[in-house]
Protein backbone atom coordinates (compact mmCIF):
# COMPACT_ATOMS: atom_id res chain seq x y z
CA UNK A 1 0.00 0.00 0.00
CA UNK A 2 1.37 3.30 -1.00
CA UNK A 3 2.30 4.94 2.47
CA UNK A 4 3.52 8.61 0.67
CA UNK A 5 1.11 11.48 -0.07
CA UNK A 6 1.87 13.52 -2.92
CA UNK A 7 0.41 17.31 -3.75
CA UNK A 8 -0.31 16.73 -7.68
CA UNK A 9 -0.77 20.38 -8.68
CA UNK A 10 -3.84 21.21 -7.19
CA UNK A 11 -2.44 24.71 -6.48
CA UNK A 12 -1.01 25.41 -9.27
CA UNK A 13 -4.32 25.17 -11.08
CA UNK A 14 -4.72 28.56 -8.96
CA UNK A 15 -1.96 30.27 -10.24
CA UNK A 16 -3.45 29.80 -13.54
CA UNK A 17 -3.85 32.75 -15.83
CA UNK A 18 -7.35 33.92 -16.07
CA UNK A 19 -8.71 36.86 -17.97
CA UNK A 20 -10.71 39.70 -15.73
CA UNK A 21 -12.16 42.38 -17.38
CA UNK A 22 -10.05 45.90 -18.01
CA UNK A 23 -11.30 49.01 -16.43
CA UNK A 24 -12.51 50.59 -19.97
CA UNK A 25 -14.41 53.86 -19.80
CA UNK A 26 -17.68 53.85 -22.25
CA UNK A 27 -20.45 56.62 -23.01
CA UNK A 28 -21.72 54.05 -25.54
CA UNK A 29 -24.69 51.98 -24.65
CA UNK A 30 -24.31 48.80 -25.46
CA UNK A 31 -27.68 46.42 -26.19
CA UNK A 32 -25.86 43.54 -28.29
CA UNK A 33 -23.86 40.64 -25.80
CA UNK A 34 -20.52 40.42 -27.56
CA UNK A 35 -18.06 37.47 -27.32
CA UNK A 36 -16.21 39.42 -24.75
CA UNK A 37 -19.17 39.93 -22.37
CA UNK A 38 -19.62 36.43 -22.37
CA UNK A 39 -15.80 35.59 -21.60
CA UNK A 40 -16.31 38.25 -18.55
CA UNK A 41 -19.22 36.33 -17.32
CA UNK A 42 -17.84 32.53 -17.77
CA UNK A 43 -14.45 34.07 -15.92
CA UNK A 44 -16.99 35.82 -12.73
CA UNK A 45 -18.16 32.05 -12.95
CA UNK A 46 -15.40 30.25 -12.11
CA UNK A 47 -13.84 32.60 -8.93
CA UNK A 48 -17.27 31.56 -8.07
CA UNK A 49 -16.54 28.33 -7.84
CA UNK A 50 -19.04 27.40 -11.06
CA UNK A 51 -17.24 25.60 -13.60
CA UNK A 52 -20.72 24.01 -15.81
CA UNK A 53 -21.85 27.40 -15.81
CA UNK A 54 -18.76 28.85 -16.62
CA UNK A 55 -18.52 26.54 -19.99
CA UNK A 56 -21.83 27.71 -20.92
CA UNK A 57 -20.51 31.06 -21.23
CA UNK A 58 -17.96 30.23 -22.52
CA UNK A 59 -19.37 28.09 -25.16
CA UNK A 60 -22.14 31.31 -26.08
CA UNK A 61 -18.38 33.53 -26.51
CA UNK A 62 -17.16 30.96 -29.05
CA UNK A 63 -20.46 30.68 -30.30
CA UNK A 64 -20.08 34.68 -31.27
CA UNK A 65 -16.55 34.23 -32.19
CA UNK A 66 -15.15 31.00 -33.08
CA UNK A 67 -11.15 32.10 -33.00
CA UNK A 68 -11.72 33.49 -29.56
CA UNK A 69 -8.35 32.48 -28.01
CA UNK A 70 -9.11 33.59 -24.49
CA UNK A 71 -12.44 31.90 -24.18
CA UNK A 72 -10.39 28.17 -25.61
CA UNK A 73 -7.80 28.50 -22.84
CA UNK A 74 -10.40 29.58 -19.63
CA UNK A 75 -12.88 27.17 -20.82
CA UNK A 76 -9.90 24.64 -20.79
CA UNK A 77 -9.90 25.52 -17.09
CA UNK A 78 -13.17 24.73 -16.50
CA UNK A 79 -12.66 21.52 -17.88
CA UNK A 80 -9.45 20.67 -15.57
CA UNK A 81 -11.37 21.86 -12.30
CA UNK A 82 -14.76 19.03 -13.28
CA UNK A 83 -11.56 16.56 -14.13
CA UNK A 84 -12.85 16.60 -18.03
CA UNK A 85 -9.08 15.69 -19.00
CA UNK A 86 -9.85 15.07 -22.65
CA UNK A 87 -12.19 18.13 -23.45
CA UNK A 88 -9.40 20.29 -21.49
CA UNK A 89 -6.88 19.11 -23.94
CA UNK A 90 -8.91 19.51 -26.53
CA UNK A 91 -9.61 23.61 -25.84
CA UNK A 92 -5.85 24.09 -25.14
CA UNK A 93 -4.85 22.18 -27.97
CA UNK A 94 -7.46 24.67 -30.13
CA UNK A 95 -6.14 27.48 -28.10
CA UNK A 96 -2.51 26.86 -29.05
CA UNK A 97 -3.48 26.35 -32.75
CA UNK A 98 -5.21 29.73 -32.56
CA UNK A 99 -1.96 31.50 -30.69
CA UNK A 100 1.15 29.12 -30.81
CA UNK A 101 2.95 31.11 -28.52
CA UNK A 102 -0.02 30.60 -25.61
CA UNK A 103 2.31 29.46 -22.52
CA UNK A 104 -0.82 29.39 -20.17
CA UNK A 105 -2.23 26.85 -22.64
CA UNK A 106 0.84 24.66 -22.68
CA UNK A 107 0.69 24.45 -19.03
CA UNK A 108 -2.87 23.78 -18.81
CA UNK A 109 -2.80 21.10 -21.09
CA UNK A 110 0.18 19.58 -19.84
CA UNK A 111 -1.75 19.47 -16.48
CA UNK A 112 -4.26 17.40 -18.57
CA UNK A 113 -2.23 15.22 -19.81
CA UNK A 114 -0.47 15.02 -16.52
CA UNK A 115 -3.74 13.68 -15.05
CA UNK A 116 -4.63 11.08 -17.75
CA UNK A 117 -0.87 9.58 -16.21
CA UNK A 118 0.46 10.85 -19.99
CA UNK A 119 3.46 11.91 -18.60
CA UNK A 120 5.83 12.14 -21.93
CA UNK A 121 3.28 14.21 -23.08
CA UNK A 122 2.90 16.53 -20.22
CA UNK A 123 7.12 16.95 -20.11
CA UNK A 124 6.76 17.90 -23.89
CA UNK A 125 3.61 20.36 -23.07
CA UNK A 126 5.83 21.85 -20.08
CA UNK A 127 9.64 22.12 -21.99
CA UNK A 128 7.42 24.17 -24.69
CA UNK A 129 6.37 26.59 -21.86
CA UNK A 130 10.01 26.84 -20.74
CA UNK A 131 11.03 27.62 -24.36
CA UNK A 132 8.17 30.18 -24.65
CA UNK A 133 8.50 31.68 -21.02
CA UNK A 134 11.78 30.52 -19.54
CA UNK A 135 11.27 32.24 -16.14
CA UNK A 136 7.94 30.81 -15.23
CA UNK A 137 8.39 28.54 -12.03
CA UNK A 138 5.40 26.98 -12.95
CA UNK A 139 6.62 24.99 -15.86
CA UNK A 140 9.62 23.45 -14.07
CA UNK A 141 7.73 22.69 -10.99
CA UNK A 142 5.29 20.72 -12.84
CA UNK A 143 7.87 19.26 -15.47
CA UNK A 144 9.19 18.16 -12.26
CA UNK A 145 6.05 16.02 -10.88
CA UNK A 146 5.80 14.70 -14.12
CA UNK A 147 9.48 13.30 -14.10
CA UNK A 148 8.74 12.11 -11.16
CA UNK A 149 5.62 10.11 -12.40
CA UNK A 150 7.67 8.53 -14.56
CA UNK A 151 10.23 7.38 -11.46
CA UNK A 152 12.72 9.73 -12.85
CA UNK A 153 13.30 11.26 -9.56
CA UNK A 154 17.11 12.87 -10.00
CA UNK A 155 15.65 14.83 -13.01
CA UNK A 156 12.26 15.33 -10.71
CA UNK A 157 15.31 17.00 -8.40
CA UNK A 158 16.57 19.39 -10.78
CA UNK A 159 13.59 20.52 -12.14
CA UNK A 160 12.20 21.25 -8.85
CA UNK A 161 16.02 23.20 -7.93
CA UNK A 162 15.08 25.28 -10.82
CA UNK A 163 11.69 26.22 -9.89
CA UNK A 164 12.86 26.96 -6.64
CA UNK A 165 15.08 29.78 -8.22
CA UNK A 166 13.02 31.35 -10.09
CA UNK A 167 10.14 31.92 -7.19
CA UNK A 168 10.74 34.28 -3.96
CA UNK A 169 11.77 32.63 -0.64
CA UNK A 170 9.36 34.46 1.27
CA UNK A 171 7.24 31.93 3.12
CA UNK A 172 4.47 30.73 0.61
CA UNK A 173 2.36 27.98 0.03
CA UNK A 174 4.16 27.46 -2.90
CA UNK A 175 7.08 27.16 -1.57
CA UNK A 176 5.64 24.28 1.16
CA UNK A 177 4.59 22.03 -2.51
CA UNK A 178 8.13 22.36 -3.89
CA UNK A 179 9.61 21.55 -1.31
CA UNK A 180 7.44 18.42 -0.14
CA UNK A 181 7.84 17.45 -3.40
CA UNK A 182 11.08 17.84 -3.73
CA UNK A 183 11.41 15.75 -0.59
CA UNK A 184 9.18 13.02 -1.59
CA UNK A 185 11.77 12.61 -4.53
CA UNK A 186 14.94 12.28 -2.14
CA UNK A 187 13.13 9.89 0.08
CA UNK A 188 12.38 7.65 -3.06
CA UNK A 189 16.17 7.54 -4.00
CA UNK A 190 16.71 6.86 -0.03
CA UNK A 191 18.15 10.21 0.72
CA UNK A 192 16.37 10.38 4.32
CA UNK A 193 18.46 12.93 5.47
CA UNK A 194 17.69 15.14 2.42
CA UNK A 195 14.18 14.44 2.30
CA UNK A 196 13.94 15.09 6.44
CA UNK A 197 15.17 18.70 5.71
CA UNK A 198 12.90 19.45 3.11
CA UNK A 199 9.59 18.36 5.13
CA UNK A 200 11.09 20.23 7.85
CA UNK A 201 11.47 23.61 5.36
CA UNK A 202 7.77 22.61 3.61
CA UNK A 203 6.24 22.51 7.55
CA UNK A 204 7.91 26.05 8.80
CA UNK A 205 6.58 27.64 5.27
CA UNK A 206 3.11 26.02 6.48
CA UNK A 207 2.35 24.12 9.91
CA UNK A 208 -1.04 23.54 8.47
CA UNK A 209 -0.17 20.91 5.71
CA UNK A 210 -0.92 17.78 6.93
CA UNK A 211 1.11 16.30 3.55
CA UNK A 212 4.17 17.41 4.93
CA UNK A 213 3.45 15.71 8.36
CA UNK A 214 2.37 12.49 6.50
CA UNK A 215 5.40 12.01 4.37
CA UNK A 216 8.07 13.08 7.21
CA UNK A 217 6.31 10.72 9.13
CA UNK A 218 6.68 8.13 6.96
CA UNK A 219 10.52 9.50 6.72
CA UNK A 220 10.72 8.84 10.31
CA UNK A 221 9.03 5.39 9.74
CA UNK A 222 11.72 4.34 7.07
CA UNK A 223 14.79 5.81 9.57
CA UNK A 224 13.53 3.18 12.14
CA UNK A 225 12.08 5.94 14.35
CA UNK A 226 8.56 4.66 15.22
CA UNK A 227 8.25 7.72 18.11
CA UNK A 228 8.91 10.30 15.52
CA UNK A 229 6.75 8.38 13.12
CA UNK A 230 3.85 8.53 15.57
CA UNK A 231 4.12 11.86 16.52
CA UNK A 232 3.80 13.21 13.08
CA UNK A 233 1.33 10.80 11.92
CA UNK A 234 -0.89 12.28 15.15
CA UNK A 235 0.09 15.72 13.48
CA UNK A 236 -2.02 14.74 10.28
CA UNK A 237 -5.49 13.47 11.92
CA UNK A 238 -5.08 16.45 14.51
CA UNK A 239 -5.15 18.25 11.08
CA UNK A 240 -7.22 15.84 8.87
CA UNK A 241 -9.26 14.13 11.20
CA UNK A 242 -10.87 11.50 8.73
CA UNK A 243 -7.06 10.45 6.72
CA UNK A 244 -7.47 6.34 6.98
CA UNK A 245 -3.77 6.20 5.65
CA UNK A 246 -2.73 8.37 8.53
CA UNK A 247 -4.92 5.72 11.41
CA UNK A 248 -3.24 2.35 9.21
CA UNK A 249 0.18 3.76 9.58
CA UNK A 250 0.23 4.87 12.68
CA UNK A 251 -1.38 1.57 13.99
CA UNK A 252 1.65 -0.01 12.03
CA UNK A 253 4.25 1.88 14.21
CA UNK A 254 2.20 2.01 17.26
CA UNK A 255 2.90 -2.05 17.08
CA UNK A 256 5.86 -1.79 16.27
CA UNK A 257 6.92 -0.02 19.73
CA UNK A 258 4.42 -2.53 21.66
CA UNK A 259 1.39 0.03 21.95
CA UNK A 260 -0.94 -3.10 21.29
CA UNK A 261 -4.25 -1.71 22.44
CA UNK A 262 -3.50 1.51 20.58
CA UNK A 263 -2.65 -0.32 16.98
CA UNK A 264 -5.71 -2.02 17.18
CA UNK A 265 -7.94 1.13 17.71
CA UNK A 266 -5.89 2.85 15.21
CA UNK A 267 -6.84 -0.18 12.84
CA UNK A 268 -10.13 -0.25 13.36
CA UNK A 269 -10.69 3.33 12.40
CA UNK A 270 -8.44 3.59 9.54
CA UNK A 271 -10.90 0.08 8.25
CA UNK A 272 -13.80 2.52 9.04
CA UNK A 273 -12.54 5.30 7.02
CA UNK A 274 -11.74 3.60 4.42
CA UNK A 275 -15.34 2.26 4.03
CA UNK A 276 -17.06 5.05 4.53
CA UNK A 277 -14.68 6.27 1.62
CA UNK A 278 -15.65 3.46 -0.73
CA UNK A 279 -11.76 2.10 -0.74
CA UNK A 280 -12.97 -1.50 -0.64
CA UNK A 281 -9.60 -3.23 -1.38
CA UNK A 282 -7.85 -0.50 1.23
CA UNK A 283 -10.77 -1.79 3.47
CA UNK A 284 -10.41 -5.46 3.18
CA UNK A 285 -6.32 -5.53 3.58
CA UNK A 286 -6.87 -3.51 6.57
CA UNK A 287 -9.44 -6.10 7.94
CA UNK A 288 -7.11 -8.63 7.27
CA UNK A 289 -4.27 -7.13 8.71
CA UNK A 290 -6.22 -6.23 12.00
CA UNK A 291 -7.39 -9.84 12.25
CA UNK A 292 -3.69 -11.24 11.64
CA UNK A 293 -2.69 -8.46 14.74
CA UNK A 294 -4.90 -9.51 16.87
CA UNK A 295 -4.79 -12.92 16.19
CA UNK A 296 -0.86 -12.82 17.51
CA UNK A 297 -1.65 -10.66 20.36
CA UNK A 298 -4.42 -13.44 21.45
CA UNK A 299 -1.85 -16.29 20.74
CA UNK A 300 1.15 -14.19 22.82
CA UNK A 301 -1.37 -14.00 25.45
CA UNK A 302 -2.04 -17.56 25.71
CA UNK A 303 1.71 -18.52 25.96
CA UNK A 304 1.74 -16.13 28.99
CA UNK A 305 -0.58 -17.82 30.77
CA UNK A 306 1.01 -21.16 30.43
């Protein structure tokens, strides 16, 4: 069972280009919606949080105007927040055909393809941002998680070195994803040390990311330290009360220091959670490794009492 939690862009769909209206002085009246008006209204849609509504506006603009750039690549957006991978690519891909030189398209869609676990394509989407924009920390952060995806964690490294250079060190929570990613990239090539120090700099940028907790804990878990390992896996369900994986591994370490009673609760809820999550195979190993548990501790106990 994968024991690491990994942030897969979720903020960087924030950081995302998106069009607001300019500040554009008018005596003119104006009866007739234009393409524009439509754009405005899809883009007020989606701060709000309403993506389906959003496309509808978006599809009346490119109704208007079919080689409406701006309405391609924000409607592309849409698509990525309702996890519509394939109608995302295909409005960035339209976008960039419209405007080759669209670097908020090339990252969008390489987010896409990112998603769909297409990670040669989502490198090639991201170098072609870097070529277009060569500055933007946001193309070698996520060229990063996609080498990285592809277990090609030294190059995961760089990429996420050169991010890191080209955004401010002022505590961010930016900053706390690169460097939790960058972390979970020396732990897989065994650098614990390494990897320790970057949870440590991803926690002080923000105490409130449970992710961080999660994989130093499982940093401490791999180092032999089972205290350490508990402590920071208590760190995530203070923060994320309901995180199965956090109950299952800390249950694992709690037995591993001979906090019986205290495994087994912890294994019972992290088998709740993950039914009331629909995880049925998580569910069922868990059963089955709570049954094995207790099954020793009952057999220890009758060799005591012999």
């Amino acid at each position: 069972m994968a024991d690491l939690w990994q942030f897969f862009l979720s903020v960087f769909i924030a950081l995302l280009f998106i069009l607001t209206p300019s500040a554009q002085a008018s005596s003119l009246v104006i009866t007739q919606t234009t393409s524009r008006d439509f754009l405005y209204l899809g883009v007020e849609q989606m701060q709000r949080g309403n993506y389906q509504q959003a496309i509808e506006n978006f599809n009346q603009a490119i109704e208007i105007q079919r080689d409406f750039t701006g309405a391609y690549s924000d409607r592309c957006l849409a698509y990525l927040q309702l996890q519509d991978y394939p109608q995302a690519i295909a409005d960035c891909t339209q976008a960039i055909n419209l405007t080759p030189n669209n670097v908020e398209a090339y990252l969008s869609r390489g987010i896409a393809h990112y998603r769909q676990r297409n990670y040669l394509a989502a490198i090639a989407d991201n170098n072609q941002a870097i070529a277009l924009k060569p500055f933007d920390f946001r193309a070698y952060y996520n060229l990063g998680v996609a080498h990285a995806g592809l277990g090609n964690y030294l190059e995961a490294i760089v990429d996420y070195n050169r991010a890191l250079t080209q955004i401010s060190q002022t505590p961010n929570l930016v900053l706390t994803d690169i460097y939790n990613d960058r972390g979970l990239a020396h732990l897989k090539l065994h650098n614990l040390e390494t990897a320790m120090l970057d949870f440590n700099r991803a926690i002080r940028f923000n105490s409130q990311d449970y992710r961080a907790y999660f994989n130093r804990a499982c940093a401490y878990g791999r180092n032999g330290d089972d205290f350490g390992a508990v402590r920071d896996f208590s760190e995530v369900i203070k923060l994320n009360s309901k995180n199965a994986l956090a109950y299952l591994n800390r249950g694992l370490a709690q037995y591993r220091l001979g906090y019986y009673q205290s495994a087994i609760a912890d294994l019972h809820k992290a088998s709740e959670y993950f039914g009331n999550q629909g995880q049925q195979l998580a569910y069922e190993k868990t059963l089955d490794l709570l049954k094995s548990v207790q099954q020793q501790l009952q057999f220890v106990t009758e060799i005591a009492l012999l």
